[in-house]
PDB file of N, CA and C in Angstrom:
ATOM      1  N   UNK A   1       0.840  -1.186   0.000  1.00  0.00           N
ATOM      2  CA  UNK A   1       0.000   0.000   0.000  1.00  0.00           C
ATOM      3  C   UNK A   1       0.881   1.244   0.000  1.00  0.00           C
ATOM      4  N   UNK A   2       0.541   1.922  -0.988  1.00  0.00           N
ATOM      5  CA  UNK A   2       0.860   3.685  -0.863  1.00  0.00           C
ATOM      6  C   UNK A   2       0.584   3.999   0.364  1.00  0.00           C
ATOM      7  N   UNK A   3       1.993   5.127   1.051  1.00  0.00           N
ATOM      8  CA  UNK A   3       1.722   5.894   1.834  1.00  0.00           C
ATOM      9  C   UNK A   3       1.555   7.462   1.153  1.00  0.00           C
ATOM     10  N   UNK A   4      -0.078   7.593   1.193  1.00  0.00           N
ATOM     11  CA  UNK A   4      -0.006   8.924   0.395  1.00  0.00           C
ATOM     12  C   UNK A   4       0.407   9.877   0.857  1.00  0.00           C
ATOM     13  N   UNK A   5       0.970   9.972   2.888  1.00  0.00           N
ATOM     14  CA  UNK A   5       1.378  11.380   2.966  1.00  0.00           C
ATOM     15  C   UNK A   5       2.743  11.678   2.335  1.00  0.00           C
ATOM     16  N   UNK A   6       3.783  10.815   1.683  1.00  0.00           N
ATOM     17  CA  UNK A   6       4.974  10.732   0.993  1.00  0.00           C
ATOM     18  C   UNK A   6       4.026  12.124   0.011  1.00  0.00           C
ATOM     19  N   UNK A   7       3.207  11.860  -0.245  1.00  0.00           N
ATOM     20  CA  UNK A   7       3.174  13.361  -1.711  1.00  0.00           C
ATOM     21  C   UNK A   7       2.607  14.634  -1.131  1.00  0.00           C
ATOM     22  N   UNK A   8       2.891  14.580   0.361  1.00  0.00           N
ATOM     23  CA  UNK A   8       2.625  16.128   0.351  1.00  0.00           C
ATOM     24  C   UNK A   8       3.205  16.784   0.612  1.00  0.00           C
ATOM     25  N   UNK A   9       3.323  18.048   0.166  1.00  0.00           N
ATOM     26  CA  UNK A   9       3.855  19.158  -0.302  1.00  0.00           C
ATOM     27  C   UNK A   9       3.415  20.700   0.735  1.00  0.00           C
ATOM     28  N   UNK A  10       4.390  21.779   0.950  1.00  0.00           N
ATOM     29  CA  UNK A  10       4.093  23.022   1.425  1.00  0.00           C
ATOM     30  C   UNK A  10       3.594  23.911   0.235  1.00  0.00           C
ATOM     31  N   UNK A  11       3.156  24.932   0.449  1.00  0.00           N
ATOM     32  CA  UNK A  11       2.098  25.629   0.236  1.00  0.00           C
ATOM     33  C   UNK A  11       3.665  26.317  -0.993  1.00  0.00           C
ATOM     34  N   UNK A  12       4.516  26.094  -0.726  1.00  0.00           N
ATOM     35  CA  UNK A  12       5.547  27.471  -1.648  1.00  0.00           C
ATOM     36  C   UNK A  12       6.252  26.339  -2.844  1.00  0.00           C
ATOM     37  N   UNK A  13       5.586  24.910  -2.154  1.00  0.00           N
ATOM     38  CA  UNK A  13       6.509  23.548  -3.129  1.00  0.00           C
ATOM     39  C   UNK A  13       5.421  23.560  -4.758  1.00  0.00           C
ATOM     40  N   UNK A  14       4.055  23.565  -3.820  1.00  0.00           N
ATOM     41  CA  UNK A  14       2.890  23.449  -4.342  1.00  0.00           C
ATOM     42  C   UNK A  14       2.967  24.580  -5.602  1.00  0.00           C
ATOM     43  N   UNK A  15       3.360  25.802  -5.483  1.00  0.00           N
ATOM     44  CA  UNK A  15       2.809  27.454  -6.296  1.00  0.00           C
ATOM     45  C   UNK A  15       4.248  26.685  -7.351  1.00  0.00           C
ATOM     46  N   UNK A  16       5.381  26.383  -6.924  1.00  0.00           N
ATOM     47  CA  UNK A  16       6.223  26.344  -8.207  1.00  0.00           C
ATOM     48  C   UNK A  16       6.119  25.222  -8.986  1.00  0.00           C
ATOM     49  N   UNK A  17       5.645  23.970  -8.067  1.00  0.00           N
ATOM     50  CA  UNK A  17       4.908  23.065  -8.706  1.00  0.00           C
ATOM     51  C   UNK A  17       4.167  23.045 -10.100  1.00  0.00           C
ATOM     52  N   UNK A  18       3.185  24.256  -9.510  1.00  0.00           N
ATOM     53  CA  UNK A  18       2.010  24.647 -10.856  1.00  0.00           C
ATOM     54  C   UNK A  18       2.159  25.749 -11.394  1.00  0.00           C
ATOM     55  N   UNK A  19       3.344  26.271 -10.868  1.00  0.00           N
ATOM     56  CA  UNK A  19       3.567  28.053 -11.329  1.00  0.00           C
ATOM     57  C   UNK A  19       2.694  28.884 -11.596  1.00  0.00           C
ATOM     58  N   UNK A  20       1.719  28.699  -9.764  1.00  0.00           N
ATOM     59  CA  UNK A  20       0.671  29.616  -9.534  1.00  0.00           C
ATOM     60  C   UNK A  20       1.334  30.340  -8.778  1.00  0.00           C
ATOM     61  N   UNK A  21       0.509  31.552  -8.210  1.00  0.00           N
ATOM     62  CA  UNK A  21       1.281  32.674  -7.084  1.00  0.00           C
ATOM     63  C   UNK A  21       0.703  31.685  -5.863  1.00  0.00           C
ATOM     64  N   UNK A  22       1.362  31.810  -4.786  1.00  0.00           N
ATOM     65  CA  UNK A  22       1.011  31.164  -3.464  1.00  0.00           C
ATOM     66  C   UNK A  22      -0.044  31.669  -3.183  1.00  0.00           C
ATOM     67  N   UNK A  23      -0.199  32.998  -2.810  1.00  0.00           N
ATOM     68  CA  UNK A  23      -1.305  33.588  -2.189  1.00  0.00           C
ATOM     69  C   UNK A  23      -2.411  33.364  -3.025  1.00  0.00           C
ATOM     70  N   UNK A  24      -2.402  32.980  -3.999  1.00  0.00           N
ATOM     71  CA  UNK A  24      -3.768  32.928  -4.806  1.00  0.00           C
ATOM     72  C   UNK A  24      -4.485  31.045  -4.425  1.00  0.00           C
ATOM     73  N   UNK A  25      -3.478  29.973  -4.301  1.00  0.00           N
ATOM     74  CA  UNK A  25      -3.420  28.797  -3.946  1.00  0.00           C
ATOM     75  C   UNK A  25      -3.761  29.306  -2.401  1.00  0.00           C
ATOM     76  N   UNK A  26      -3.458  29.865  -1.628  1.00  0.00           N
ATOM     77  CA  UNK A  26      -3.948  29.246  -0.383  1.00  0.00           C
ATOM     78  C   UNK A  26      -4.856  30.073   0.039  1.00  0.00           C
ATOM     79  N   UNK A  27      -5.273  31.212  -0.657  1.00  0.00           N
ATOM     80  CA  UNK A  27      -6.702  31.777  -0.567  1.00  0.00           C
ATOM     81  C   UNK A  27      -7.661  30.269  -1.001  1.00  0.00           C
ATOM     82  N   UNK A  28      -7.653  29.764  -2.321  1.00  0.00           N
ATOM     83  CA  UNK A  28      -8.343  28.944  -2.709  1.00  0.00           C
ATOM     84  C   UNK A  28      -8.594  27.437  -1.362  1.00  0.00           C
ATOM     85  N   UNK A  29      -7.296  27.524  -1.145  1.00  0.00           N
ATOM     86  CA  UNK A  29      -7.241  26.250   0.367  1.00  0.00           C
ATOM     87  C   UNK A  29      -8.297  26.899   1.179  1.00  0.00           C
ATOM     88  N   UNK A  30      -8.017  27.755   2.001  1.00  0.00           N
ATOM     89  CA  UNK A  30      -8.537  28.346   2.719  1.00  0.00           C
ATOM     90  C   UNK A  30     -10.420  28.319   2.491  1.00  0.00           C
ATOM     91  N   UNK A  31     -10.849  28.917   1.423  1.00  0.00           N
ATOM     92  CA  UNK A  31     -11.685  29.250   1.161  1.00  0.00           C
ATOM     93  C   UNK A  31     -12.746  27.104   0.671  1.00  0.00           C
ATOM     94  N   UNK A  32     -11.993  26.987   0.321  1.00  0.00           N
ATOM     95  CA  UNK A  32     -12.285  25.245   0.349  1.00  0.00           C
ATOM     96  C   UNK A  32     -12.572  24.549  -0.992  1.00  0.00           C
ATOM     97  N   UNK A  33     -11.176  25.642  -2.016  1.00  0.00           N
ATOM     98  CA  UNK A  33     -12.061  25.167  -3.292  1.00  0.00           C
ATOM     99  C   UNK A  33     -10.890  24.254  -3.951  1.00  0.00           C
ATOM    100  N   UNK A  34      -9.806  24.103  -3.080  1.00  0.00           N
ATOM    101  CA  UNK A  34      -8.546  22.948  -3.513  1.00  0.00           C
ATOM    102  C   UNK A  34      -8.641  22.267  -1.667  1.00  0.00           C
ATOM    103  N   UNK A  35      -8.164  20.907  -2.257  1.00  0.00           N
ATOM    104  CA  UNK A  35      -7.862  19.979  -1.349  1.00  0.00           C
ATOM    105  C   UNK A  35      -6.697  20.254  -0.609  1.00  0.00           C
ATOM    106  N   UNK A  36      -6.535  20.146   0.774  1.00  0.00           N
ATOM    107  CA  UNK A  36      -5.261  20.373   1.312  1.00  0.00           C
ATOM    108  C   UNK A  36      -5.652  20.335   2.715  1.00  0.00           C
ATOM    109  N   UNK A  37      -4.358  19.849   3.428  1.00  0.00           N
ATOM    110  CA  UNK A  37      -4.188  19.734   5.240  1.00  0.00           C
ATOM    111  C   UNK A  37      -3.692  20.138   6.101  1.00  0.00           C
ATOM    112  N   UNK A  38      -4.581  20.876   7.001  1.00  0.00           N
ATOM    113  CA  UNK A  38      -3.895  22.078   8.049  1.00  0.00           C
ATOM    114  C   UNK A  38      -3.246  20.453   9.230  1.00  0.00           C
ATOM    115  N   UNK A  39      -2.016  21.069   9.523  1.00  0.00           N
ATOM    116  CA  UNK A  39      -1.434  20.438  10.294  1.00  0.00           C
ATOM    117  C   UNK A  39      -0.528  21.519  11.245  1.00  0.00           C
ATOM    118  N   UNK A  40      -1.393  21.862  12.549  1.00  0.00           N
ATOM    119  CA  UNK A  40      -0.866  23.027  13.428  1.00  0.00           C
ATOM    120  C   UNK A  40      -1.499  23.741  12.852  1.00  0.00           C
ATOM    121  N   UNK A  41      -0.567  25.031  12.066  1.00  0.00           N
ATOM    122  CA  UNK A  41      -0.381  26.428  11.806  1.00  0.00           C
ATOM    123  C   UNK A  41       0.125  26.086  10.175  1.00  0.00           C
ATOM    124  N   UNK A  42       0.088  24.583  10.029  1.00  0.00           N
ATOM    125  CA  UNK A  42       1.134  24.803   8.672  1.00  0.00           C
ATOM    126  C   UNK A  42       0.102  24.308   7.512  1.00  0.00           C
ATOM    127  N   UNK A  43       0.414  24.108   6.417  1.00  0.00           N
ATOM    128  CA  UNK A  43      -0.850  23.733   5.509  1.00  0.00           C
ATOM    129  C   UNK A  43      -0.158  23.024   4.091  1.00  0.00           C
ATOM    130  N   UNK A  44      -0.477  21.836   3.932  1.00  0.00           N
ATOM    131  CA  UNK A  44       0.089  20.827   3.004  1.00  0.00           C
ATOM    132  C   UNK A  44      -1.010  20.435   2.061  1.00  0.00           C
ATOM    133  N   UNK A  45      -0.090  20.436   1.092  1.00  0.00           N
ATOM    134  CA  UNK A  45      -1.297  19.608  -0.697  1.00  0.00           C
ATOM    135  C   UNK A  45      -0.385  18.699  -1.280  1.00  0.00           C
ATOM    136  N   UNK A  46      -1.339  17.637  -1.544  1.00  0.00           N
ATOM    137  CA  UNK A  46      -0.700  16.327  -2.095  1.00  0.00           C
ATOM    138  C   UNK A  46      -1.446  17.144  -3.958  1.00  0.00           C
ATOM    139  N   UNK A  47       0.087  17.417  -4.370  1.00  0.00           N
ATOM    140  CA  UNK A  47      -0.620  17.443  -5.608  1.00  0.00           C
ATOM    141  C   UNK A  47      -1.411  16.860  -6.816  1.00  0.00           C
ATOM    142  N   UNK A  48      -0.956  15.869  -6.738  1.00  0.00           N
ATOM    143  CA  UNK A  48      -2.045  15.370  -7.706  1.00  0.00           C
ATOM    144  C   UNK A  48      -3.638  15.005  -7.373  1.00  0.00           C
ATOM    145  N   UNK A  49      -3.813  15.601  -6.029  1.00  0.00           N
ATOM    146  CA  UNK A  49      -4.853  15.744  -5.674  1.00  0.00           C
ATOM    147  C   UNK A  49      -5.695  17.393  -6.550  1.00  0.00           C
ATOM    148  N   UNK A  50      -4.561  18.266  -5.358  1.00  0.00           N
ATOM    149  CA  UNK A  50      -4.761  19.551  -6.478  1.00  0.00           C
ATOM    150  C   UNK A  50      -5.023  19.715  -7.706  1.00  0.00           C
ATOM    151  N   UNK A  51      -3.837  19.251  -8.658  1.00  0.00           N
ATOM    152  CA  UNK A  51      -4.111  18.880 -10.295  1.00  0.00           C
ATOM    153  C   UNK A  51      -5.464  18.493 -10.801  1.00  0.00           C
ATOM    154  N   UNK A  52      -5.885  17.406  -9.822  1.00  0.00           N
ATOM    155  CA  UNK A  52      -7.318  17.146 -10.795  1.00  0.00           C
ATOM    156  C   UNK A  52      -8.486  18.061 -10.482  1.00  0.00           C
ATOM    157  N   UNK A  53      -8.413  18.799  -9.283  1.00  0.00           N
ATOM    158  CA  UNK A  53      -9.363  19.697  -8.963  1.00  0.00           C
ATOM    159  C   UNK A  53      -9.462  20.846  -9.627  1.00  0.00           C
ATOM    160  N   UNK A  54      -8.009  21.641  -9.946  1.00  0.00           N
ATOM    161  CA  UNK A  54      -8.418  22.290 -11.450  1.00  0.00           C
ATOM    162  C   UNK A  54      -8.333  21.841 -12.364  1.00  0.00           C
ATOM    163  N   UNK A  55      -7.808  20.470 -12.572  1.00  0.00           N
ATOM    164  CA  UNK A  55      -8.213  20.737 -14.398  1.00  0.00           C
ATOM    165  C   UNK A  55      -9.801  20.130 -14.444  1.00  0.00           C
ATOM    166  N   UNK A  56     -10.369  19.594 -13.278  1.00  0.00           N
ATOM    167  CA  UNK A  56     -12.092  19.684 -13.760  1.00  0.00           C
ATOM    168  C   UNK A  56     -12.567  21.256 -13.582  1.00  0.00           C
ATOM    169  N   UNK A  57     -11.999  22.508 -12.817  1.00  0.00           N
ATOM    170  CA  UNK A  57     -12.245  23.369 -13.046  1.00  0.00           C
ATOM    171  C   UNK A  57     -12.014  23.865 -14.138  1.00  0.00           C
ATOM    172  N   UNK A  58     -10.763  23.585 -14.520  1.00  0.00           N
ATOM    173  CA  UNK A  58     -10.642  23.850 -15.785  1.00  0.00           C
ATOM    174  C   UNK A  58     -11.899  23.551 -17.020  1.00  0.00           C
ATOM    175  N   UNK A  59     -12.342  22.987 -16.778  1.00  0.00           N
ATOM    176  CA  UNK A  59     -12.978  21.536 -17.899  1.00  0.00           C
ATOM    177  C   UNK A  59     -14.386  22.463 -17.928  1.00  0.00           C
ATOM    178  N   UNK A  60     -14.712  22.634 -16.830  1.00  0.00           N
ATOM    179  CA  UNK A  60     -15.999  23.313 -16.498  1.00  0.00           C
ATOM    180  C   UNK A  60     -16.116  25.252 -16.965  1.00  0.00           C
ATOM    181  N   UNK A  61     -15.202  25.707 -16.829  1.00  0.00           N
ATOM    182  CA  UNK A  61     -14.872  26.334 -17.373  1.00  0.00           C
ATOM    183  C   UNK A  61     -14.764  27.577 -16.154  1.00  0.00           C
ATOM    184  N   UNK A  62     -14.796  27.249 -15.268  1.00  0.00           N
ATOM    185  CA  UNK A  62     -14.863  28.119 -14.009  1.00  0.00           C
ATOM    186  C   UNK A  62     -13.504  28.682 -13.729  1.00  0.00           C
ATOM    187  N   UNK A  63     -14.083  29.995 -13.165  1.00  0.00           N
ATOM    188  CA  UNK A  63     -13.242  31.283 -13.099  1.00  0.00           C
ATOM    189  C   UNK A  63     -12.730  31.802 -11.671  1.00  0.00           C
ATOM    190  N   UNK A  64     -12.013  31.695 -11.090  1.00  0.00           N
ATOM    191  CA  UNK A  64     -11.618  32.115  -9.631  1.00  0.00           C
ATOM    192  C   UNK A  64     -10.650  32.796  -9.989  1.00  0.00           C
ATOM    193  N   UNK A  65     -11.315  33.950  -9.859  1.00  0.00           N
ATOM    194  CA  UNK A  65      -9.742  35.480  -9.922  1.00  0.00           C
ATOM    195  C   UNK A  65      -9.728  35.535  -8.663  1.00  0.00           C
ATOM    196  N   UNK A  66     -10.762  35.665  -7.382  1.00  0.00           N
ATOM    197  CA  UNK A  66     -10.324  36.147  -5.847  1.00  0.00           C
ATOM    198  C   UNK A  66      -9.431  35.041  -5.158  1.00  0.00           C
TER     199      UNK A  66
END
């Protein structure tokens, strides 16, 4: 069995990952529209979790500028 926490990632691994801006990724965490895990104060994304959550946003055609 996969140990899936091996793929997670910090919030600054994650933005160069997808060569998004951070603050725009963890507004979206925050707000609850990407997958990801507060642990303490700190906040982790297994990306290929992320990945598929926008590209069905993508797909759908939905727009998150905030």
């Amino acid at each position: 069995m996969k140990d899936e926490n091996s793929n997670l990632i910090n919030l600054l691994g994650l933005a160069g990952e997808l060569q998004l801006p951070a603050v725009w990724l963890k507004e979206q965490a925050l707000k609850g529209f990407i997958p990801c895990l507060f642990i303490g104060k700190k906040i982790r994304f297994n990306v290929d979790a992320v990945k598929t959550v926008l590209a069905d946003l993508a797909a759908k055609g939905a727009n998150y500028e905030d």
